[in-house]
C-alpha atoms as a PDB file:
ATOM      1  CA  UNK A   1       0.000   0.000   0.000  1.00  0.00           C
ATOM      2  CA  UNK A   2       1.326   3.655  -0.791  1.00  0.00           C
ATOM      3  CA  UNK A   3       2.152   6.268   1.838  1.00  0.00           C
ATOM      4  CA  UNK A   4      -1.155   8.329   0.731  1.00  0.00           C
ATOM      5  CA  UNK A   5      -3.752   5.278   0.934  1.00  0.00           C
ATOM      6  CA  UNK A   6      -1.863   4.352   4.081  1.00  0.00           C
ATOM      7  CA  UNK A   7      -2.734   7.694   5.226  1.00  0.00           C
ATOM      8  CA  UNK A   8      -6.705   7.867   3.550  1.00  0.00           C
ATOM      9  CA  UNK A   9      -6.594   4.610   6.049  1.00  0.00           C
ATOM     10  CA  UNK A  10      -5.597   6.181   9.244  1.00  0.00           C
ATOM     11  CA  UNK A  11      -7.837   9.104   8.853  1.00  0.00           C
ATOM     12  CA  UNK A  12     -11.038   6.905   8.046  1.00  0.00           C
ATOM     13  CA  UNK A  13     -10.022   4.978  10.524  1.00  0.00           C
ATOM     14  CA  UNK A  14      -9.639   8.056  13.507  1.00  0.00           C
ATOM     15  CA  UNK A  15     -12.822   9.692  11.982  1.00  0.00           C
ATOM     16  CA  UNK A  16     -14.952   6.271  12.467  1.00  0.00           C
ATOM     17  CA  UNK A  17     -13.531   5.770  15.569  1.00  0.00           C
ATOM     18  CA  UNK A  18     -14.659   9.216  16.620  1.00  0.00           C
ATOM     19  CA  UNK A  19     -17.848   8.988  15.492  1.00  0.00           C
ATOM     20  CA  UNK A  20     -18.540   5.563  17.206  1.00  0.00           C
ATOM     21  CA  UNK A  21     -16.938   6.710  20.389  1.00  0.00           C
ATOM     22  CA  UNK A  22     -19.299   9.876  20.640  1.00  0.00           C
ATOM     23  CA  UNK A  23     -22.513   7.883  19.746  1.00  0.00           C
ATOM     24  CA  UNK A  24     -21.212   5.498  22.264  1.00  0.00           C
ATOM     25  CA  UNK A  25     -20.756   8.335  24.867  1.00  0.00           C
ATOM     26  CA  UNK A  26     -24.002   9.914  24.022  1.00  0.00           C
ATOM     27  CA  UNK A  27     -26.108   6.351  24.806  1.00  0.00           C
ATOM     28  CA  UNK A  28     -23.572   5.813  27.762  1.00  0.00           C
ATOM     29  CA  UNK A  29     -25.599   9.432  28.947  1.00  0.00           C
ATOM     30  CA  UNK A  30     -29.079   8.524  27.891  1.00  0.00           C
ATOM     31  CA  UNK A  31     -29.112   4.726  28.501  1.00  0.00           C
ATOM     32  CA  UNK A  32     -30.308   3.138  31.931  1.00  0.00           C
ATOM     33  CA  UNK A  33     -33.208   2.092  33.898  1.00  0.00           C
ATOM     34  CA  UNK A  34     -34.616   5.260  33.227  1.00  0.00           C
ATOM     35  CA  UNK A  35     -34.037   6.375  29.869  1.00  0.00           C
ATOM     36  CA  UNK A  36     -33.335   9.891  29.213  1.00  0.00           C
ATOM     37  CA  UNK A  37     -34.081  11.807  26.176  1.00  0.00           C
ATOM     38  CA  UNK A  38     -30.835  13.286  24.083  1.00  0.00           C
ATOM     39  CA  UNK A  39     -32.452  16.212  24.038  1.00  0.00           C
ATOM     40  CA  UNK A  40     -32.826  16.026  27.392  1.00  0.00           C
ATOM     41  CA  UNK A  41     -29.107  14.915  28.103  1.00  0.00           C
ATOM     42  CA  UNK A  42     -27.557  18.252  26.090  1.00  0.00           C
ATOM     43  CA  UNK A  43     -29.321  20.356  28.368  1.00  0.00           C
ATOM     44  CA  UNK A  44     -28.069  18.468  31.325  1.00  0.00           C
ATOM     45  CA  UNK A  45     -24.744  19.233  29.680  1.00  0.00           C
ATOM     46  CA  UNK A  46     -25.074  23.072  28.952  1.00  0.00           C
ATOM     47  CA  UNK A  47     -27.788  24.198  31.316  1.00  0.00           C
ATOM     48  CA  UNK A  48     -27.913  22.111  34.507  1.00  0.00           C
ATOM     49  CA  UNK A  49     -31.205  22.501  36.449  1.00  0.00           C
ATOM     50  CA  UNK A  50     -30.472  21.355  40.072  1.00  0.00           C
ATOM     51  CA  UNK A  51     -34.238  20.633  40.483  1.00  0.00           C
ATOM     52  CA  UNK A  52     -34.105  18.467  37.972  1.00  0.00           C
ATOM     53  CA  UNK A  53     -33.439  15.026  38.619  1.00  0.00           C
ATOM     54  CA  UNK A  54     -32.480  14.293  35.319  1.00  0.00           C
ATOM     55  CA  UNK A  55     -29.821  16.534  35.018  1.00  0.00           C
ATOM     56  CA  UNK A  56     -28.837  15.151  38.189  1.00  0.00           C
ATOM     57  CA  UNK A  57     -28.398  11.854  37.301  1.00  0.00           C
ATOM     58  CA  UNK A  58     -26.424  12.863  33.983  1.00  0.00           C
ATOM     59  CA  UNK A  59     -24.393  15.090  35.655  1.00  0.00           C
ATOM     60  CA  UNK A  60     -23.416  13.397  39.064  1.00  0.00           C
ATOM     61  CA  UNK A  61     -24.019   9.207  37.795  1.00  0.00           C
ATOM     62  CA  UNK A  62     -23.460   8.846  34.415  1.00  0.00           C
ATOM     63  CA  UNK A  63     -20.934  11.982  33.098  1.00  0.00           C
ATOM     64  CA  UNK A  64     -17.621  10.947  35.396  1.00  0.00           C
ATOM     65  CA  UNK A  65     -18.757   7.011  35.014  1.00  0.00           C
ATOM     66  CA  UNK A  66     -18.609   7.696  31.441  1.00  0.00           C
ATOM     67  CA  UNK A  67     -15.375  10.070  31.555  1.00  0.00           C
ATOM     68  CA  UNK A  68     -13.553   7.618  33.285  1.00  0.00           C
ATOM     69  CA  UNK A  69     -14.661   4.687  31.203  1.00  0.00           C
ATOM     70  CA  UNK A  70     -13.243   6.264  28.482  1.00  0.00           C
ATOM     71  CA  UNK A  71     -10.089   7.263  29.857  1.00  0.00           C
ATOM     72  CA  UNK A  72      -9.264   4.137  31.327  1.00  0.00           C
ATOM     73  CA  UNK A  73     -10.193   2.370  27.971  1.00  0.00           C
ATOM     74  CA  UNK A  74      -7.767   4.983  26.040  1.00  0.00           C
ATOM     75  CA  UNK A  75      -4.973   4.281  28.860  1.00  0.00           C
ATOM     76  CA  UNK A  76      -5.112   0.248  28.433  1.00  0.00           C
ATOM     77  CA  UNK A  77      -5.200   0.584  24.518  1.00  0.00           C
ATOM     78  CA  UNK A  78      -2.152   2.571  24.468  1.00  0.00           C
ATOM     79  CA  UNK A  79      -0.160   0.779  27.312  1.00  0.00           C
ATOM     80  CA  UNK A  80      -1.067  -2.684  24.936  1.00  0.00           C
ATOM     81  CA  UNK A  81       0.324  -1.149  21.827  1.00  0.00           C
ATOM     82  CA  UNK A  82       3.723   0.301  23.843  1.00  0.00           C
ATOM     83  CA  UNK A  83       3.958  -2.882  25.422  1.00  0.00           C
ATOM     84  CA  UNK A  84       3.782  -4.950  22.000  1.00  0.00           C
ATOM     85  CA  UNK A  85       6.147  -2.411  20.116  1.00  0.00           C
ATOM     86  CA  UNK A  86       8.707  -2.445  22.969  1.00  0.00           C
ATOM     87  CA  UNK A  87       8.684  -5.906  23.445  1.00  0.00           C
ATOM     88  CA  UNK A  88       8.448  -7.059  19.810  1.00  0.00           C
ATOM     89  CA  UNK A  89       5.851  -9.433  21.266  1.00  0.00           C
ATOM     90  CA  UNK A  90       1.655  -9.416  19.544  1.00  0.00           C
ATOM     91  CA  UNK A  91       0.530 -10.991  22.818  1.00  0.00           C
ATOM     92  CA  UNK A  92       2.101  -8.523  25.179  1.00  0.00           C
ATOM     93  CA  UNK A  93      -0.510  -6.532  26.988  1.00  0.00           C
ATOM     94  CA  UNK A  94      -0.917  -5.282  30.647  1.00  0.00           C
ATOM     95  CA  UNK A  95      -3.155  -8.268  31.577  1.00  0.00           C
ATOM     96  CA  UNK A  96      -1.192 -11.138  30.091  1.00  0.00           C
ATOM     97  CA  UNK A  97       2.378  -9.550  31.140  1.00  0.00           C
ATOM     98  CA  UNK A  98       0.944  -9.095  34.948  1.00  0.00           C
ATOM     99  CA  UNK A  99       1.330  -5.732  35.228  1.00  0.00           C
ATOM    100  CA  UNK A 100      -2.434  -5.571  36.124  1.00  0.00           C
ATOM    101  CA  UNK A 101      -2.432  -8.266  38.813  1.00  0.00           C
ATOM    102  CA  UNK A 102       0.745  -6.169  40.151  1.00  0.00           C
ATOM    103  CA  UNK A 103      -1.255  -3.134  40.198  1.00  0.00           C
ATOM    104  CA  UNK A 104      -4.454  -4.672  41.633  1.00  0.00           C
ATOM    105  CA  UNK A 105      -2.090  -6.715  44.808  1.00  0.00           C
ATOM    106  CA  UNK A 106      -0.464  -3.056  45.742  1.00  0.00           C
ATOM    107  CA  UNK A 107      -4.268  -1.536  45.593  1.00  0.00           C
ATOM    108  CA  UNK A 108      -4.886  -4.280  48.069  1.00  0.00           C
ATOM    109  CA  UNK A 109      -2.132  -3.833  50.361  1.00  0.00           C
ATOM    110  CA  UNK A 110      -2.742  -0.167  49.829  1.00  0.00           C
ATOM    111  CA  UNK A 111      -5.805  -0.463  51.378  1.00  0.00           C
ATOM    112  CA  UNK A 112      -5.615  -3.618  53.958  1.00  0.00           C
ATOM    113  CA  UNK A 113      -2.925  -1.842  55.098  1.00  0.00           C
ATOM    114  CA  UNK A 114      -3.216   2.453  55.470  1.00  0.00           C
ATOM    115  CA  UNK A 115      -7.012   2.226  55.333  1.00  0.00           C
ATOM    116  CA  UNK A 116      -7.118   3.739  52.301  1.00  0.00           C
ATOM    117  CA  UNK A 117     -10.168   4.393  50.457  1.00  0.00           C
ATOM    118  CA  UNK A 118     -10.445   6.832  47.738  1.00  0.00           C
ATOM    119  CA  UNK A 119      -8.907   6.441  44.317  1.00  0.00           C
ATOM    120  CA  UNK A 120      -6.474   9.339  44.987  1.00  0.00           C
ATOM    121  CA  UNK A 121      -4.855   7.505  48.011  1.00  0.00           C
ATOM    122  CA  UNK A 122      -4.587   4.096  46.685  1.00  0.00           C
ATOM    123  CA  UNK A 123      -3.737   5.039  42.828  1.00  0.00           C
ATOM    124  CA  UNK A 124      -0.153   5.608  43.800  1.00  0.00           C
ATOM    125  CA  UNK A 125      -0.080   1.729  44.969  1.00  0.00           C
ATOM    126  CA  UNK A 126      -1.097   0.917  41.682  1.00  0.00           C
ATOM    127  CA  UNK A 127       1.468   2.872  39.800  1.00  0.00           C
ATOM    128  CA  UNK A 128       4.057   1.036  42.252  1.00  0.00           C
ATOM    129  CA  UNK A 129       2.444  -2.500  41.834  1.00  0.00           C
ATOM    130  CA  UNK A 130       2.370  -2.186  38.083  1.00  0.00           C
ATOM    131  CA  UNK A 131       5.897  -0.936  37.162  1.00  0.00           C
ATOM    132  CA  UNK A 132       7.390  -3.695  39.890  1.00  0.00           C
ATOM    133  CA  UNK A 133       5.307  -5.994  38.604  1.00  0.00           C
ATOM    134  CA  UNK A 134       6.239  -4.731  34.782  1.00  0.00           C
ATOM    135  CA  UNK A 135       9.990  -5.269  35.364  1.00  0.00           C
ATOM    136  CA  UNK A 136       9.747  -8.535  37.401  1.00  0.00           C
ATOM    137  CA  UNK A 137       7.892 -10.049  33.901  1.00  0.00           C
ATOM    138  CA  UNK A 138      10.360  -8.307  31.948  1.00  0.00           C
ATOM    139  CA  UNK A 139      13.671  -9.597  33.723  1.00  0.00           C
ATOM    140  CA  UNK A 140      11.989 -12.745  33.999  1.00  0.00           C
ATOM    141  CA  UNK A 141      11.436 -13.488  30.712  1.00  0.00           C
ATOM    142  CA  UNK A 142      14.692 -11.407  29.873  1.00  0.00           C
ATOM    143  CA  UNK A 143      12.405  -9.165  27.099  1.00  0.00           C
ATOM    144  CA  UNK A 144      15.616  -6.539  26.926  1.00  0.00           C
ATOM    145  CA  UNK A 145      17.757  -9.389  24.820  1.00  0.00           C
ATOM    146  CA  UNK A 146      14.308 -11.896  23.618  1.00  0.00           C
ATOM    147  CA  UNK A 147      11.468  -9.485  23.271  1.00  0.00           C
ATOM    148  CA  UNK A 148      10.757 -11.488  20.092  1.00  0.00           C
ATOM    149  CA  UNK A 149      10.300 -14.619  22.063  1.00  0.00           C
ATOM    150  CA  UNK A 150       6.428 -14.706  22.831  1.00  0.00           C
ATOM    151  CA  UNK A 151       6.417 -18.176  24.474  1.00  0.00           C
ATOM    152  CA  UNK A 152       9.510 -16.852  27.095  1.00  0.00           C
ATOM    153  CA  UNK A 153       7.801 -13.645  27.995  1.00  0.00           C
ATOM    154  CA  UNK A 154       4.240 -14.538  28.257  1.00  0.00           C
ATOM    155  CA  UNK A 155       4.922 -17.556  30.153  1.00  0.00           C
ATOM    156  CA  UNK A 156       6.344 -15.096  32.778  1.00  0.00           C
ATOM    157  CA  UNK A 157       3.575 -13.191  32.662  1.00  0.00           C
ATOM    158  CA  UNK A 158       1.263 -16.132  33.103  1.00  0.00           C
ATOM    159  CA  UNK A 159       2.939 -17.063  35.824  1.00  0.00           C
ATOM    160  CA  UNK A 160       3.573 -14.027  37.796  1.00  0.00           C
ATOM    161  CA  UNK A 161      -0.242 -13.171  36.954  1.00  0.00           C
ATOM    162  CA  UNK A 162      -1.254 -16.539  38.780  1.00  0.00           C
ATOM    163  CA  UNK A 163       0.931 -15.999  41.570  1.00  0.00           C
ATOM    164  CA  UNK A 164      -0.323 -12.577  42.288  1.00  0.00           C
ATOM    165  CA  UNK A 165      -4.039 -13.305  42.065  1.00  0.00           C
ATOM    166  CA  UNK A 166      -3.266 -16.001  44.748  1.00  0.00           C
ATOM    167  CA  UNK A 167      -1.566 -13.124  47.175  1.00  0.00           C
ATOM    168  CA  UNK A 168      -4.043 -10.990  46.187  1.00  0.00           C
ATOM    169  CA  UNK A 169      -7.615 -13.423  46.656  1.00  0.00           C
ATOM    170  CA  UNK A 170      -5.790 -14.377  50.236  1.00  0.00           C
ATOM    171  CA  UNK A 171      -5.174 -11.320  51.342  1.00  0.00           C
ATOM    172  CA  UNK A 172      -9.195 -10.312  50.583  1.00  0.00           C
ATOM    173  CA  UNK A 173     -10.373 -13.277  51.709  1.00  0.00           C
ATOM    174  CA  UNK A 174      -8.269 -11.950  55.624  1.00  0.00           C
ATOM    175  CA  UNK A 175      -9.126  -8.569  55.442  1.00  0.00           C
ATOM    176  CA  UNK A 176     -12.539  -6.807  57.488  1.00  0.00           C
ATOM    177  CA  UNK A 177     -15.890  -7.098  55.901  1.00  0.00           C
ATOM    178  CA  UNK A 178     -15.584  -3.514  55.245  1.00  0.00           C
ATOM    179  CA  UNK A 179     -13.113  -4.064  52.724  1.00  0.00           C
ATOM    180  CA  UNK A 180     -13.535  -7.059  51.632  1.00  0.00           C
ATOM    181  CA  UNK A 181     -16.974  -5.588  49.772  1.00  0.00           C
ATOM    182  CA  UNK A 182     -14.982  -2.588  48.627  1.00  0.00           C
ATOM    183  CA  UNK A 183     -12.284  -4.695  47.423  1.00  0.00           C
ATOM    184  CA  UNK A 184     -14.608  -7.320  45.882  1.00  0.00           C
ATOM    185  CA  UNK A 185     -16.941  -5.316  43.676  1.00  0.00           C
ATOM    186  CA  UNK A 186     -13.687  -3.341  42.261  1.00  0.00           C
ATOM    187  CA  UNK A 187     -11.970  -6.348  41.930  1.00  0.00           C
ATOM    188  CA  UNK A 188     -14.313  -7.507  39.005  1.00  0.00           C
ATOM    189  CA  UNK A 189     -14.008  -4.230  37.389  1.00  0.00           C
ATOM    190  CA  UNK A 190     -16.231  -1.621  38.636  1.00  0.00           C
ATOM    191  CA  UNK A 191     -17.179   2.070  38.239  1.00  0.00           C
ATOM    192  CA  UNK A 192     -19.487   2.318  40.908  1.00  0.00           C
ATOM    193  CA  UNK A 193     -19.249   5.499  42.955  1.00  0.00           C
ATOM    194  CA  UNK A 194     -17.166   7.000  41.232  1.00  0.00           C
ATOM    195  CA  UNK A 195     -17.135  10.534  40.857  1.00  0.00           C
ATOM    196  CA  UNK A 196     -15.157  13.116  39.294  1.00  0.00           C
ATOM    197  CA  UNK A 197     -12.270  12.542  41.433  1.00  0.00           C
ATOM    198  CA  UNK A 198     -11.577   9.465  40.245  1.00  0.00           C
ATOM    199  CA  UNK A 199     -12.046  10.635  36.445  1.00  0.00           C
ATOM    200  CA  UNK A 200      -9.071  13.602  37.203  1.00  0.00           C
ATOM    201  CA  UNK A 201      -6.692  11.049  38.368  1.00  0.00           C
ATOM    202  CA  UNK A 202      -7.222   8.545  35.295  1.00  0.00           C
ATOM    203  CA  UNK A 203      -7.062  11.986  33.069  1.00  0.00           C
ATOM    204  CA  UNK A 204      -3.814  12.857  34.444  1.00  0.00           C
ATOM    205  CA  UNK A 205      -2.045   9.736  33.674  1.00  0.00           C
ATOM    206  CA  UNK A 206      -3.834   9.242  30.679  1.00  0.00           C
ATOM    207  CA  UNK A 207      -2.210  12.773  29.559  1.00  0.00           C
ATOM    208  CA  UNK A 208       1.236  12.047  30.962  1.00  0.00           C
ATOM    209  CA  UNK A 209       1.298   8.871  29.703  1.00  0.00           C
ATOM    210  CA  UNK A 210       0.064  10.055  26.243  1.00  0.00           C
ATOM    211  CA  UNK A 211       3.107  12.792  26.630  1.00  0.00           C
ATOM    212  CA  UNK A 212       5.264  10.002  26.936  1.00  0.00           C
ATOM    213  CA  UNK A 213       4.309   7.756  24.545  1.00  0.00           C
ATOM    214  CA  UNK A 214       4.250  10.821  21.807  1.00  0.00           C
ATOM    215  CA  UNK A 215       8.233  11.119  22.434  1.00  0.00           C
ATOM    216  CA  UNK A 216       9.314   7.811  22.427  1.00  0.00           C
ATOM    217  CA  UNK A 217       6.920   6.794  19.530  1.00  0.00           C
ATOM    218  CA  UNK A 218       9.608   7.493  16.610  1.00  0.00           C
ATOM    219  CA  UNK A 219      12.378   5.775  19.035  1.00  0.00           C
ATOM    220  CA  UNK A 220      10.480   2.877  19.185  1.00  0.00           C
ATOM    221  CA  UNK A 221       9.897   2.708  14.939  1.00  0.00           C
ATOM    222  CA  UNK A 222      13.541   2.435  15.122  1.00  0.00           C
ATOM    223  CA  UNK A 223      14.254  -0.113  17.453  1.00  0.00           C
ATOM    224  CA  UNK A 224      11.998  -2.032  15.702  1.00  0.00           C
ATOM    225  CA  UNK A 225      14.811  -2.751  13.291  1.00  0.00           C
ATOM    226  CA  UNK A 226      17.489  -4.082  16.282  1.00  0.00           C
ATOM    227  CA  UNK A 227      19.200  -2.513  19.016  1.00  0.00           C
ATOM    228  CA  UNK A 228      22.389  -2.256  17.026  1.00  0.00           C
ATOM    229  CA  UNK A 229      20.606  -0.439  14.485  1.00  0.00           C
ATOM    230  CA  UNK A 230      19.142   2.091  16.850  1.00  0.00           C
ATOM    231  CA  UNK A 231      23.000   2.912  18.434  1.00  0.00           C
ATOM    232  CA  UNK A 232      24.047   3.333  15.087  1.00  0.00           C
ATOM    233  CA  UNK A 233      21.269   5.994  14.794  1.00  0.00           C
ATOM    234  CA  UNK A 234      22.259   7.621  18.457  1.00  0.00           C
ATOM    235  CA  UNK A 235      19.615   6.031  20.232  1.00  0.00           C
ATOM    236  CA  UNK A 236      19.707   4.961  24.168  1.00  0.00           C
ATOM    237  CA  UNK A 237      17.769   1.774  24.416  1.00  0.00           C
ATOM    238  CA  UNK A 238      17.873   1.819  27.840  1.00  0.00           C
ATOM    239  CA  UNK A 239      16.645   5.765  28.219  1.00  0.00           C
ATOM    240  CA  UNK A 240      14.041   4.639  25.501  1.00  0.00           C
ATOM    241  CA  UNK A 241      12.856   1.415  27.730  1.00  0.00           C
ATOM    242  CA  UNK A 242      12.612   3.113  30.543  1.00  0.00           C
ATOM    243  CA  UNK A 243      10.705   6.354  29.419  1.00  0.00           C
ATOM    244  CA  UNK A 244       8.282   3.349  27.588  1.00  0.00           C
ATOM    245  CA  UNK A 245       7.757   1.379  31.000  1.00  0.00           C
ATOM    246  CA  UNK A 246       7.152   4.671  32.722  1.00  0.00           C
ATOM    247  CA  UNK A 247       4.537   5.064  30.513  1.00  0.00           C
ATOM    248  CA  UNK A 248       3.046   1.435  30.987  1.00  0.00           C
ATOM    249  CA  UNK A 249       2.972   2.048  34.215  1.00  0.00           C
ATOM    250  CA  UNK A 250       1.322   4.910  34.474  1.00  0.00           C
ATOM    251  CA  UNK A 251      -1.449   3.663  32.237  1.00  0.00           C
ATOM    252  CA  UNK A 252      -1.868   0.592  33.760  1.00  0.00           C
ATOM    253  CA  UNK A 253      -1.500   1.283  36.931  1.00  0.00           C
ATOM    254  CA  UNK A 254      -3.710   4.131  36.998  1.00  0.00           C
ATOM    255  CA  UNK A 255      -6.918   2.658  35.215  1.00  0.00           C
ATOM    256  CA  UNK A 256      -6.767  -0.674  37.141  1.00  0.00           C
ATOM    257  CA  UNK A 257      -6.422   1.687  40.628  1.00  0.00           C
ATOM    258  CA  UNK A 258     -10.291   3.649  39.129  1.00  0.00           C
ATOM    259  CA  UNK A 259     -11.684   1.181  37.315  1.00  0.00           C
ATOM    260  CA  UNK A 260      -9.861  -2.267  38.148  1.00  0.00           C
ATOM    261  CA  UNK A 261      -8.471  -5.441  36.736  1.00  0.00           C
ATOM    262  CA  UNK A 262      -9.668  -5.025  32.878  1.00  0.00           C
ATOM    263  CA  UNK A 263      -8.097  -7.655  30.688  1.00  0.00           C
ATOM    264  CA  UNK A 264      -7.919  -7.460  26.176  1.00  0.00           C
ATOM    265  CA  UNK A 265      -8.601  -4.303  25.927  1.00  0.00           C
ATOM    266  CA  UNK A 266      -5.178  -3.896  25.778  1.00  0.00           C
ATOM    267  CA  UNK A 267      -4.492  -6.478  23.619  1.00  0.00           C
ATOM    268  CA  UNK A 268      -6.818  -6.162  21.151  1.00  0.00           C
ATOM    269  CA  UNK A 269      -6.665  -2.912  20.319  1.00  0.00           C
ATOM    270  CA  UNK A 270      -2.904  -2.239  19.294  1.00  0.00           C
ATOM    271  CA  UNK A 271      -3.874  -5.047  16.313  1.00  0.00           C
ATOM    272  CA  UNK A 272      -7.181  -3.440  15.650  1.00  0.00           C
ATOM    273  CA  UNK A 273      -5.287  -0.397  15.342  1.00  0.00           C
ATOM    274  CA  UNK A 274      -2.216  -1.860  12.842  1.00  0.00           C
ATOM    275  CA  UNK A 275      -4.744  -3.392  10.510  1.00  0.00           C
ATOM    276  CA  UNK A 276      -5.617   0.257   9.644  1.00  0.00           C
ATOM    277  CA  UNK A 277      -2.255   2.421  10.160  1.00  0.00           C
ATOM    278  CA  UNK A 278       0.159   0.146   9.359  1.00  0.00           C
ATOM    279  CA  UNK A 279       3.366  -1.070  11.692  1.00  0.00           C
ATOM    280  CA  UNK A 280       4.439   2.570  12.445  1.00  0.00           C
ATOM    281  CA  UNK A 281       3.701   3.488  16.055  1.00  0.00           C
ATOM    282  CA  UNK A 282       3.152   7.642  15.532  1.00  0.00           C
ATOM    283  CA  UNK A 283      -0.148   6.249  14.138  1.00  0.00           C
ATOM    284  CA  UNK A 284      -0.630   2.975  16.397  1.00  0.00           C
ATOM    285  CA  UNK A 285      -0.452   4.478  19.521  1.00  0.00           C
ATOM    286  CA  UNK A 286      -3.170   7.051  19.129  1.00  0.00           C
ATOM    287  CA  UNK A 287      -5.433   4.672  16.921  1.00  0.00           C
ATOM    288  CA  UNK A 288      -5.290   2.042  19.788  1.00  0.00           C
ATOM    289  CA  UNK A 289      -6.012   4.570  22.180  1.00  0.00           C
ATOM    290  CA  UNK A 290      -9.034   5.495  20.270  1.00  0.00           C
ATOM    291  CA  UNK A 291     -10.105   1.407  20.166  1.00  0.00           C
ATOM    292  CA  UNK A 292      -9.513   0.972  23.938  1.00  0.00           C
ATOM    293  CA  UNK A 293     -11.728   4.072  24.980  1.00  0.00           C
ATOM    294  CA  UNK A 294     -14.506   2.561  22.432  1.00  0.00           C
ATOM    295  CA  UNK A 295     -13.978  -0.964  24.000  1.00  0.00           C
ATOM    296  CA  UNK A 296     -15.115   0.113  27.819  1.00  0.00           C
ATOM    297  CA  UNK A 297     -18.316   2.402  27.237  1.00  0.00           C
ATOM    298  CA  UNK A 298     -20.103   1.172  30.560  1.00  0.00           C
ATOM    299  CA  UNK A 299     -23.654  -0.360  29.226  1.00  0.00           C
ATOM    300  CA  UNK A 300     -21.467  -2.998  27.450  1.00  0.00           C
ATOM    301  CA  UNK A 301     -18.891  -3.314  29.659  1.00  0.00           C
ATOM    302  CA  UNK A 302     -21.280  -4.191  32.787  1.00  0.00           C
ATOM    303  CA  UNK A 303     -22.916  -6.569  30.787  1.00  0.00           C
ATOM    304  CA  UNK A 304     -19.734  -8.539  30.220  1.00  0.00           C
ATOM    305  CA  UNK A 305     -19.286  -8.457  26.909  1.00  0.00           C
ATOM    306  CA  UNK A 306     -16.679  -8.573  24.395  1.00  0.00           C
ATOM    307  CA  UNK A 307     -14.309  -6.930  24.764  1.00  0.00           C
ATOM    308  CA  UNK A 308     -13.858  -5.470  28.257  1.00  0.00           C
ATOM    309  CA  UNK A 309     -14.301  -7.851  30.676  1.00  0.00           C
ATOM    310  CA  UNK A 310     -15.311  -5.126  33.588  1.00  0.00           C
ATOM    311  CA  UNK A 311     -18.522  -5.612  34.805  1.00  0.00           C
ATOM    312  CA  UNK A 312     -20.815  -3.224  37.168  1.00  0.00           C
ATOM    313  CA  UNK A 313     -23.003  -4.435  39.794  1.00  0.00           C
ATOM    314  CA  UNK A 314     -26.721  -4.469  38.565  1.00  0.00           C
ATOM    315  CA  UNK A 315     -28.306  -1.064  38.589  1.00  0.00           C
ATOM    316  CA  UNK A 316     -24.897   1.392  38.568  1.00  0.00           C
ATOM    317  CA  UNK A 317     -24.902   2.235  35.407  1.00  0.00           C
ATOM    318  CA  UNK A 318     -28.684   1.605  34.974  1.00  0.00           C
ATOM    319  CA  UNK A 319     -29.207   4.454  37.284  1.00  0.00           C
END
């Protein structure tokens, strides 16, 4: 394919994706046990009526459940498509490589142990949790010399993933009833009560993350070639990795603190993403991005269906 139809591709492709992402936001506002008109919804947005409890619902239920959806959909897609160009590996992605478990056992142990309860106190366990967990998988399965190897690396992940869950299910199953329910409805994947708060937090790392992955994008095209290509060319690998896995562990760490454990997203998206733009990650990265926030609208992701595997306890996104 040519440079130009390559790059009709990318803009049908971010155009769709738009499209389907707003209509997807717009029914994430209007959908729910009581249906709301999207008439009804715009006015919500741009003249809020405190005496109205529609507006209310829009504005306090379903606009940050929605926001952060969509955020922490963006921030899995791109962390899966940095992981897979850094590692050289289709099936890396945050859930497979156990940089979610990581996240979600620090969350824990975040809150077993400091009492902590709001996403602003226990997020910076899951940034911890995911980049130890991130660099355990990666010197385990020794990605900085075999990042081609799929079978080495993901059988790391697999089994760092399993060994976590264990720590993590044993440590809920010994903590206080109190939060053992908090921990066990987020633990499936939840966005239940959250509010705004929660949606800042996941915006922040999703922008610094984004910032990130915008500077080492061209790096990465490089090093795609070999690591004695990319000296020849002046590049650090190391600064390069580590700038990347700051990234990833931003991300991940940050949507699995707000919205928890969410698995494919991040690995389906970065391929969803190529099959339009081509191998070249200053396209890739914000494409998947685009897929992952269209992947976790809440109606479908509650429901359990392909692709997110998050789902909502009946009635809080209904509401």
């Amino acid at each position: 394919m040519t440079g130009a139809g390559r790059l009709q591709r990318v803009r049908t492709g971010v155009l769709a994706g738009l499209a389907v992402l707003t209509l997807l936001f717009v029914l994430g506002l209007a959908i729910g046990s009581r249906p709301i008109p999207p008439a009804e919804v715009w006015r919500a947005l741009v003249a809020f009526d405190p005496g109205s409890d529609l507006h209310v619902i829009v504005r306090a239920l379903r606009l940050p459940r929605d926001l952060l959806a969509v955020s922490a959909g963006a921030a899995l897609g791109l962390a899966g498509a940095l992981m897979q160009s850094l590692t050289r590996n289709p099936l890396a992605e945050p859930g497979l490589l156990g940089v979610n478990a990581g996240a979600a056992l620090a969350v824990v142990l975040g809150t077993m142990a400091f009492g902590l309860t709001s996403v602003a106190g226990y997020v910076w366990f899951g940034f911890l949790g995911a980049g130890l967990a991130g660099v355990a998988v990666f010197v385990l399965g020794r990605a900085h010399d075999s990042g081609t190897d799929p079978v080495r690396l993901i059988l790391a992940g697999a089994g760092l993933t399993i060994l976590l869950g264990t720590l993590t299910s044993l440590l809920m199953l010994n903590s206080d009833l109190r939060v053992l329910d908090m921990l066990r409805n987020w633990q499936t994947g939840t966005l239940d009560g959250r509010g705004y708060g929660a949606a800042g937090v996941m915006a922040l790392a999703l922008l610094a993350g984004a910032v990130a992955s915008v500077i080492v994008a061209p790096a990465l095209d490089a090093l795609a070639l070999g690591q004695d290509l990319g000296r020849t060319l002046g590049l650090d690998p190391r600064r390069i990795w580590a700038l990347a896995c700051l990234a990833v562990m931003l991300l991940a760490g940050a949507a699995t603190a707000t919205a928890g454990p969410i698995a494919f997203v991040g690995l389906i998206s970065p391929h969803v993403a190529r099959m339009l733009a081509g191998p070249a990650n200053r396209s890739v990265l914000p494409l998947s991005a685009l897929m992952g926030a269209s992947c976790c609208w809440p109606p479908t992701s509650w429901a359990g269906s392909w692709p997110c595997r998050a789902r909502w306890p009946p009635g809080s996104w209904r509401r």
